[in-house]
Protein backbone atom coordinates (compact mmCIF):
# COMPACT_ATOMS: atom_id res chain seq x y z
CA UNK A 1 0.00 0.00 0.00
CA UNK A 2 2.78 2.21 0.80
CA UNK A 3 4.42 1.38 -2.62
CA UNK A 4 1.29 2.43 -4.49
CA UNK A 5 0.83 5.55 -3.08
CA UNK A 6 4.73 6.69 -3.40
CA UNK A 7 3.79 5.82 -7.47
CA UNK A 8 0.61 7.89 -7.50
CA UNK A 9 3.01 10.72 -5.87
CA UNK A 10 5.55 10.51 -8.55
CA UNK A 11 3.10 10.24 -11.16
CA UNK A 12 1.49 12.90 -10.21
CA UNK A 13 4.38 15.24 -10.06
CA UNK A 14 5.58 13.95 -13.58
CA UNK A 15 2.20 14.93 -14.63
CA UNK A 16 2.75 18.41 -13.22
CA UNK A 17 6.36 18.58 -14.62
CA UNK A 18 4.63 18.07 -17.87
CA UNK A 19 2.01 20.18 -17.45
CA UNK A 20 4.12 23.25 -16.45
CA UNK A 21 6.17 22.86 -19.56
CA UNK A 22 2.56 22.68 -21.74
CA UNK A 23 1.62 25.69 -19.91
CA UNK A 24 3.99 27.44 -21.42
CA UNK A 25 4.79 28.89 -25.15
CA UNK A 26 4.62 25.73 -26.63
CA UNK A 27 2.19 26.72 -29.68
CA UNK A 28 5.36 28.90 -30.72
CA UNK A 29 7.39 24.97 -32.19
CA UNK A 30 3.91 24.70 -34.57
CA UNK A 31 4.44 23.97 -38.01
CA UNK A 32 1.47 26.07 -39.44
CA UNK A 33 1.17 30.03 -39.37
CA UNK A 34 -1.27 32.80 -40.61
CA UNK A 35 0.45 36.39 -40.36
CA UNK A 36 -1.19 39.58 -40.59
CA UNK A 37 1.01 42.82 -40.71
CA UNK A 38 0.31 46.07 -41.15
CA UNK A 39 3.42 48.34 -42.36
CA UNK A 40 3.71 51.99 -42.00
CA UNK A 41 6.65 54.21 -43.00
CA UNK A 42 7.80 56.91 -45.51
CA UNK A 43 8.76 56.27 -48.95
CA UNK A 44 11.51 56.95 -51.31
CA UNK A 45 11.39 57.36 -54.96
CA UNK A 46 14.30 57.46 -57.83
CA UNK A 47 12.90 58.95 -60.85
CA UNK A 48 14.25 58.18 -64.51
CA UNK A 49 12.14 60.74 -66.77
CA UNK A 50 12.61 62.86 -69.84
CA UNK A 51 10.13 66.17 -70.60
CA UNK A 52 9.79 66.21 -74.21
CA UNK A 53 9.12 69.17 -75.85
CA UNK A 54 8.17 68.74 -78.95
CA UNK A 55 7.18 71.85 -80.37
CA UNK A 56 7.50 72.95 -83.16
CA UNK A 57 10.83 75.35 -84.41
CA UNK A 58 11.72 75.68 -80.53
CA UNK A 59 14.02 78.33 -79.84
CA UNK A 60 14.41 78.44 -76.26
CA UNK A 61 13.68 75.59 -73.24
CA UNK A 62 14.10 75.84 -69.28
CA UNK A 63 13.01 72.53 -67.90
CA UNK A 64 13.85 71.17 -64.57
CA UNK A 65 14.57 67.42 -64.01
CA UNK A 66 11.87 65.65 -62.11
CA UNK A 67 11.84 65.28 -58.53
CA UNK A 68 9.75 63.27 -56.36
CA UNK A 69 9.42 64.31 -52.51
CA UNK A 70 9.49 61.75 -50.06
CA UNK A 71 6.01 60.28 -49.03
CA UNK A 72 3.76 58.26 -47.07
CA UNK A 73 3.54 54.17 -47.20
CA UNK A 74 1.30 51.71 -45.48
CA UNK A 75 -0.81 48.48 -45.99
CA UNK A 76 -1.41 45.35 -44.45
CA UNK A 77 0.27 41.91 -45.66
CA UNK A 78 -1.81 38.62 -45.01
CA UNK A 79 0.55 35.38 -45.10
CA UNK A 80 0.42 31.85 -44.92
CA UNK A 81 3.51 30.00 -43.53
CA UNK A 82 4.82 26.40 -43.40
CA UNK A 83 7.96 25.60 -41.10
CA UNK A 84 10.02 22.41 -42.04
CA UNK A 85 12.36 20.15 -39.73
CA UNK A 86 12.11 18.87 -36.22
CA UNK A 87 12.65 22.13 -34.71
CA UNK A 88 10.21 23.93 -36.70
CA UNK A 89 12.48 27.34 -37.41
CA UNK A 90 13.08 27.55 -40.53
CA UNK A 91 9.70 27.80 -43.67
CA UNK A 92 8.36 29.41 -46.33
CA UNK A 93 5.77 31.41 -46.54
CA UNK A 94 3.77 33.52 -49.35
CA UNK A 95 0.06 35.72 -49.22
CA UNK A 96 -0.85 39.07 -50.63
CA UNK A 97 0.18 42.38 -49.66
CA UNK A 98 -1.95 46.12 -50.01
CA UNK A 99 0.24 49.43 -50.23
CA UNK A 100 -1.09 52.86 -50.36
CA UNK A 101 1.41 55.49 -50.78
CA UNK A 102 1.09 59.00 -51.00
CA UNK A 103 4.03 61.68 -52.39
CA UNK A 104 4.43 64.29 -55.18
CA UNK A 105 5.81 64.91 -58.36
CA UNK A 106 7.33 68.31 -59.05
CA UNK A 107 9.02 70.40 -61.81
CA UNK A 108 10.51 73.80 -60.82
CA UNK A 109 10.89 75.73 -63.50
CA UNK A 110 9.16 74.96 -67.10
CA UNK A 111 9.37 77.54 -69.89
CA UNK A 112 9.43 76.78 -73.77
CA UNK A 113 10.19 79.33 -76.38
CA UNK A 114 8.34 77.59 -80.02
CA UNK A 115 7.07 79.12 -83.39
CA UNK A 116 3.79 79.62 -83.92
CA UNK A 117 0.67 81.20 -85.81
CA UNK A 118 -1.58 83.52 -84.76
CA UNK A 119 -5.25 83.86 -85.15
CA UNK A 120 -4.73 86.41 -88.02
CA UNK A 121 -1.91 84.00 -89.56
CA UNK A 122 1.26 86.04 -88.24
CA UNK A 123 3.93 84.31 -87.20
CA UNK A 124 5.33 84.86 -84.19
CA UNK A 125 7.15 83.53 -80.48
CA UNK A 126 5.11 81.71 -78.29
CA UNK A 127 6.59 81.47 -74.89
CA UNK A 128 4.47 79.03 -72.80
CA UNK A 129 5.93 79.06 -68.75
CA UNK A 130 4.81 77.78 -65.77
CA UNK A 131 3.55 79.92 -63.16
CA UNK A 132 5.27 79.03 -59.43
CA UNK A 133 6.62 75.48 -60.98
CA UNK A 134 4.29 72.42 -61.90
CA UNK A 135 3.46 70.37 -59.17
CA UNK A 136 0.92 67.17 -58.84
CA UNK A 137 0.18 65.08 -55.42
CA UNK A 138 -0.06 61.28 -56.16
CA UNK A 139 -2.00 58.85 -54.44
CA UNK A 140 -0.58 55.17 -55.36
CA UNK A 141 -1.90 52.08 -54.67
CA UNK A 142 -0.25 49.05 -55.76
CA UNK A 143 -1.05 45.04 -55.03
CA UNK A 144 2.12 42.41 -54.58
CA UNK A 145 2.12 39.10 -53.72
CA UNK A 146 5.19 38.27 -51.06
CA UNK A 147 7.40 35.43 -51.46
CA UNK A 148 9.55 34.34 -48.18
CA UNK A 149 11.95 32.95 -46.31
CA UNK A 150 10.77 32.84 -42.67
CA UNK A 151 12.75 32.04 -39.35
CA UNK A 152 11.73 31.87 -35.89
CA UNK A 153 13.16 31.07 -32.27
CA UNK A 154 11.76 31.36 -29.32
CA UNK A 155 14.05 33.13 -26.58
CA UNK A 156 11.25 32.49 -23.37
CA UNK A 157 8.01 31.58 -22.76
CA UNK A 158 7.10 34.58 -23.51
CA UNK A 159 9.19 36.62 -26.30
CA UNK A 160 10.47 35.34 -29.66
CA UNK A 161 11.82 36.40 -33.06
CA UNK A 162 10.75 36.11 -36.39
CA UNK A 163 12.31 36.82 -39.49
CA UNK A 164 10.82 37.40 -43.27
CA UNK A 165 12.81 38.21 -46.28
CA UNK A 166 12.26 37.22 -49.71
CA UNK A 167 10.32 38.64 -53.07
CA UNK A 168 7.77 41.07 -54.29
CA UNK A 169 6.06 40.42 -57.17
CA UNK A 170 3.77 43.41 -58.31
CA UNK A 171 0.16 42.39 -59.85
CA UNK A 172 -1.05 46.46 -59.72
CA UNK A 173 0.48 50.02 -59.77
CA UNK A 174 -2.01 52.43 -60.12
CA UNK A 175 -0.87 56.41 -59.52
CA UNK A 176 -3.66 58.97 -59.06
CA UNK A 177 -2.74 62.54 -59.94
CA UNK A 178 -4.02 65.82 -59.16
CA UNK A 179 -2.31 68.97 -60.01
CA UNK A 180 -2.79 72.73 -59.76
CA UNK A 181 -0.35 74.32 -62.06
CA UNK A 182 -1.25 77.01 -63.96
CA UNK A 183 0.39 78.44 -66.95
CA UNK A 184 1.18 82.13 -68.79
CA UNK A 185 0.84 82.29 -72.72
CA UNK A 186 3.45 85.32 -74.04
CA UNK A 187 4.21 86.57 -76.89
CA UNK A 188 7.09 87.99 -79.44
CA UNK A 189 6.48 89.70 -82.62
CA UNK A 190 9.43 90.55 -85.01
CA UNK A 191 8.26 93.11 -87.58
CA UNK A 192 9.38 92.48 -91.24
CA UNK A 193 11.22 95.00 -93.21
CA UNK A 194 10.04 93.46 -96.62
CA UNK A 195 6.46 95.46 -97.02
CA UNK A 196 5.77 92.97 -99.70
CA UNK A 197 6.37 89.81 -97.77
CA UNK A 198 5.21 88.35 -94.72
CA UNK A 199 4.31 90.92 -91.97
CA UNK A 200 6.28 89.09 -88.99
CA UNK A 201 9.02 86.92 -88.76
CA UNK A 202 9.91 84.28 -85.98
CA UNK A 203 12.59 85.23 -83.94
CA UNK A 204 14.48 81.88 -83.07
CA UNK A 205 17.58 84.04 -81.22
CA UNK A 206 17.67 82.48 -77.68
CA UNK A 207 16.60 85.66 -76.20
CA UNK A 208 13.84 87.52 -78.22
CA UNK A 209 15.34 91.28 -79.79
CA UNK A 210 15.61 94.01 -78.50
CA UNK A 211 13.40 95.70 -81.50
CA UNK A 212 10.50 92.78 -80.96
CA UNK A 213 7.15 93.45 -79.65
CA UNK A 214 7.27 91.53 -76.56
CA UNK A 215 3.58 90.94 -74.92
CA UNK A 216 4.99 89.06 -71.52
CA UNK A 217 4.36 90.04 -68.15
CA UNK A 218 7.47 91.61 -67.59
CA UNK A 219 7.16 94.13 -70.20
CA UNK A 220 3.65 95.31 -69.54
CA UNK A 221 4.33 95.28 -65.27
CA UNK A 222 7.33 97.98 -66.18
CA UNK A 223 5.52 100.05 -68.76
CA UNK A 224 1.91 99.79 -68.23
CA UNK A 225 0.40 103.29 -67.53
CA UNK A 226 -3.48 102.16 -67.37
CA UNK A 227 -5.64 99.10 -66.23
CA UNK A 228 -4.00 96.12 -64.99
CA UNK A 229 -1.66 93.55 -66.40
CA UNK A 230 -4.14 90.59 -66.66
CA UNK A 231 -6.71 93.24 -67.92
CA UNK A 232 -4.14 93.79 -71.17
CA UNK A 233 -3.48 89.97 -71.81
CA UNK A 234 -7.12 89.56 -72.01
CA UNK A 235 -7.58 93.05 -74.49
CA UNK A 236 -4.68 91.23 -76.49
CA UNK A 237 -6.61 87.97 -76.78
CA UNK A 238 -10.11 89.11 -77.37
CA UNK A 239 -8.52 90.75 -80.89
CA UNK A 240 -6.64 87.47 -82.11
CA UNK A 241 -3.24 86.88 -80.09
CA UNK A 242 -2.61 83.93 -78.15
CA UNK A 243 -2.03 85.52 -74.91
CA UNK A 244 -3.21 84.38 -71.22
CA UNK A 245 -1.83 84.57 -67.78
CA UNK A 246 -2.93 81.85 -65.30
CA UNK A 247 -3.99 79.36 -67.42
CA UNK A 248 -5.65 76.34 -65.86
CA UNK A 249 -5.34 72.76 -68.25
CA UNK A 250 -8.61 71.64 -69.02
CA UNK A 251 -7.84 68.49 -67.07
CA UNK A 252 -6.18 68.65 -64.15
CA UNK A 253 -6.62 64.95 -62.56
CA UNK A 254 -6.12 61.18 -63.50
CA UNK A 255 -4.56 57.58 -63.34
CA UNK A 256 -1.04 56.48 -64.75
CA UNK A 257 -0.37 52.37 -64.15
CA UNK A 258 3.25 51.10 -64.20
CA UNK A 259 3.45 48.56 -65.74
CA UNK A 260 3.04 45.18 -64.11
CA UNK A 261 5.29 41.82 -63.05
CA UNK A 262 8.21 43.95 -61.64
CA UNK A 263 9.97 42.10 -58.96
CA UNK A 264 11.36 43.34 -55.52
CA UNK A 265 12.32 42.39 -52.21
CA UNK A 266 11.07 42.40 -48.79
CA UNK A 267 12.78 42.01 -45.46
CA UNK A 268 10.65 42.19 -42.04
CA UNK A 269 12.35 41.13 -38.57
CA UNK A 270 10.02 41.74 -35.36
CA UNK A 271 10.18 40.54 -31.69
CA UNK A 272 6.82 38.25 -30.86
CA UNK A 273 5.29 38.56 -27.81
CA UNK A 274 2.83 35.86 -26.41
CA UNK A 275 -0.83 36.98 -26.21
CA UNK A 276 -2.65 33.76 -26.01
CA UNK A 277 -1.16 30.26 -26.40
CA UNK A 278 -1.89 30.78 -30.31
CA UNK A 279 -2.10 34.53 -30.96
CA UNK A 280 1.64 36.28 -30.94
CA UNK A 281 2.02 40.28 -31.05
CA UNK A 282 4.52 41.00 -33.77
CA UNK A 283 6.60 44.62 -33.27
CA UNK A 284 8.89 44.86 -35.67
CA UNK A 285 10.49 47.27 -38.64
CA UNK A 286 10.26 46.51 -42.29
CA UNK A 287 12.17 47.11 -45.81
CA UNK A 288 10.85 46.91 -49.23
CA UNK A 289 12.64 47.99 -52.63
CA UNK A 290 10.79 48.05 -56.04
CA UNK A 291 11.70 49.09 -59.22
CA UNK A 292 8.78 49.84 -62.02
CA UNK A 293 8.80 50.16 -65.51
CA UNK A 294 6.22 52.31 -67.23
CA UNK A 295 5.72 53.06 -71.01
CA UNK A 296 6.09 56.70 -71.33
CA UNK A 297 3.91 58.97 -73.11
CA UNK A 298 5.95 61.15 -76.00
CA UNK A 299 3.50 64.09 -75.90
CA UNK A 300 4.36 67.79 -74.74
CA UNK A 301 3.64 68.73 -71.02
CA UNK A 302 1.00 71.44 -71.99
CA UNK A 303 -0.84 71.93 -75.47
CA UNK A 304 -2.30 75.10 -76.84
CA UNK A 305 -3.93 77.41 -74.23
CA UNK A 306 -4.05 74.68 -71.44
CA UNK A 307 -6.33 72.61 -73.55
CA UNK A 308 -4.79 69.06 -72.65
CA UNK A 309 -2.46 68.62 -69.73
CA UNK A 310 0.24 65.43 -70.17
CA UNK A 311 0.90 64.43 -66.19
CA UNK A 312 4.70 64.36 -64.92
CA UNK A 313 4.48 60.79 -64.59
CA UNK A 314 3.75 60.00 -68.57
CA UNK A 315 7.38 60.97 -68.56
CA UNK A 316 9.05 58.43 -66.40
CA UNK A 317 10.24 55.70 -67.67
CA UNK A 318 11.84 53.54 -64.57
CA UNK A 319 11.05 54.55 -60.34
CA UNK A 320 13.10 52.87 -57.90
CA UNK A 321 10.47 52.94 -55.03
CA UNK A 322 11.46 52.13 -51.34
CA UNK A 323 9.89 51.92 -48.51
CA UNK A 324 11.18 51.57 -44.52
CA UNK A 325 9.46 51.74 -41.28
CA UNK A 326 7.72 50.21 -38.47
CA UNK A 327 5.66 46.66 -38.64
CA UNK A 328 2.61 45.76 -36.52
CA UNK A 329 1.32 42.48 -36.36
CA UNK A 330 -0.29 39.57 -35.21
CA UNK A 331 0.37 35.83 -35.70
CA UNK A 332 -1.18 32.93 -35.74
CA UNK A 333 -0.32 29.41 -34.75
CA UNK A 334 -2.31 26.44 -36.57
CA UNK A 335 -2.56 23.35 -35.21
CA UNK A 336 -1.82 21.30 -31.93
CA UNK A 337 1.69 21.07 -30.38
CA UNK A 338 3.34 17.12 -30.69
CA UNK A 339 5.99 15.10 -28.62
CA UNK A 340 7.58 13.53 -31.53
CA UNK A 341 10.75 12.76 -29.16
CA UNK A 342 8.34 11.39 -26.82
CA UNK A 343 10.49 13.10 -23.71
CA UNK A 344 7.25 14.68 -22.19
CA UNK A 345 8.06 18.04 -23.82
CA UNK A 346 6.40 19.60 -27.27
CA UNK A 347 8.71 19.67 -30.00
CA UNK A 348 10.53 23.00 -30.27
């Protein structure tokens, strides 16, 4: 009798031995994951881009390179993951991931000096400018799926690490633009001395003559005597010359898409912190680098009088996008913890 109930005794505090260890993070050695993360942080974009100006006889051009100012990024990532080996650190993992970035797109100085034909068929400068620089805000959205490498190791009961690095593959790029640039139409008239020829000629010096009829801004704010400058761009116009100041483009607002398939990388480490036996809380930073093609569109910034306005971004050819921040998530383990070792403890 005495035997029996020493082997109850022991028994029972294997049982607790056991049980303490099962109390513990043991959900953390499971094969089978589900990760959801939600990344925030700025982005960074590289520009390639060339501003055609293909107008015609041009005499004189002043146009910036393209710059893009650093933005806004975040989404959320939703991942499946499969660990491999007795120890369970080491899978792969793969899901879809939703970015929504925000940045602009900015030119500082645009100004094109090109021939062209009045409304009474004189020839003459036009000199089409920007007015304060051109500058759009872009709201991009984009859709990748993530392909990874994933690690994990548990450090206590409590606190772990996890690792993902591996491939973006873009399915959607979409850029939304919205711009409020505005735009001055001048003007240069060079008389002809030849009464029996044409009336004007087109000055194609890089600065217009001295002895030209200059109707810009410049002019007319230093020698004006009466009314108002805008008030004599709009006499100017009403009687045949193409002449303006402030010139909204009759569309001011779309969508460029990059194209699609372009390939990047991703690399996320966080510390994991035990919530429930299943549910981990993932705080972490992330890194993502993506470089897009897009087919460029070979039309000039700004048509006649503002009528059709060619976005910034019709001009870039390649953007090196990345992105770099902090990483929220959660994490789920699938499954239920085995003793493949049979030692009483779940298989880490």
């Amino acid at each position: 009798m005495k035997k029996l109930i020493l082997l109850f005794v022991a028994a029972g505090a294997g049982f607790s031995a056991i049980a303490q260890v099962r109390g513990g993070d043991n959900f953390f050695a499971q094969k089978y994951v589900v990760d959801l993360d939600i990344p925030v942080g700025v982005l960074l974009q590289t520009p390639i881009s060339s501003i055609p100006a293909n107008y015609n006889n041009v005499a004189y051009q002043n146009i910036d390179k393209l710059k893009m100012g650093t933005g806004m990024s975040y989404g959320a990532d939703l991942e499946f993951g499969y660990f491999i080996g007795l120890q369970n650190k080491i899978g792969i993992g793969a899901g879809i991931m939703y970015l929504n970035q925000t940045s602009t797109a900015q030119l500082d100085n645009f100004r094109v000096d090109y021939q062209s034909t009045d409304a009474k068929g004189n020839v003459f400068r036009q000199i089409v400018s920007s007015t304060g620089g051109i500058k759009e805000t872009l709201n991009s959205t984009s859709i990748n799926i993530p392909v990874v490498l994933k690690y994990k190791k548990r450090f206590t009961t409590r606190i772990g690490l996890s690792v993902d690095a591996g491939i973006l593959y873009n399915i959607q790029m979409d850029n939304k633009w919205k711009t409020d640039a505005t735009f001055d139409y001048e003007a240069a008239y060079k008389f002809s001395d030849n009464k029996s020829g044409a009336p004007t000629l087109y000055d194609n010096a890089a600065t217009p003559g001295n002895n030209d009829w200059l109707i810009t801004k410049a002019m007319y704010t230093r020698t004006i005597s009466e009314g108002t400058v805008p008030g004599v761009f709009d006499s100017l116009r009403s009687r045949g010359y193409n002449v303006a100041l402030g010139v909204k483009p009759g569309n001011n607002s779309g969508t460029v898409s990059y194209t699609t398939g372009s390939i990047g990388f991703i690399l996320r480490p966080a510390v994991n912190v035990r919530l429930t036996k299943r549910m981990h809380l993932k705080l972490g930073a992330f890194y993502t680098y993506q470089s897009f093609n897009n087919k460029t569109v070979n039309n000039n910034l700004i048509d006649n009088m503002g009528t059709k306005y060619n976005s910034l971004l019709n001009t870039v050819s390649t953007s090196v996008n990345s992105t770099m921040g902090i990483n929220i998530g959660l994490r789920y383990f699938i499954g239920i913890p085995t003793d493949k070792q049979f030692d009483g403890k779940y298989d880490e």
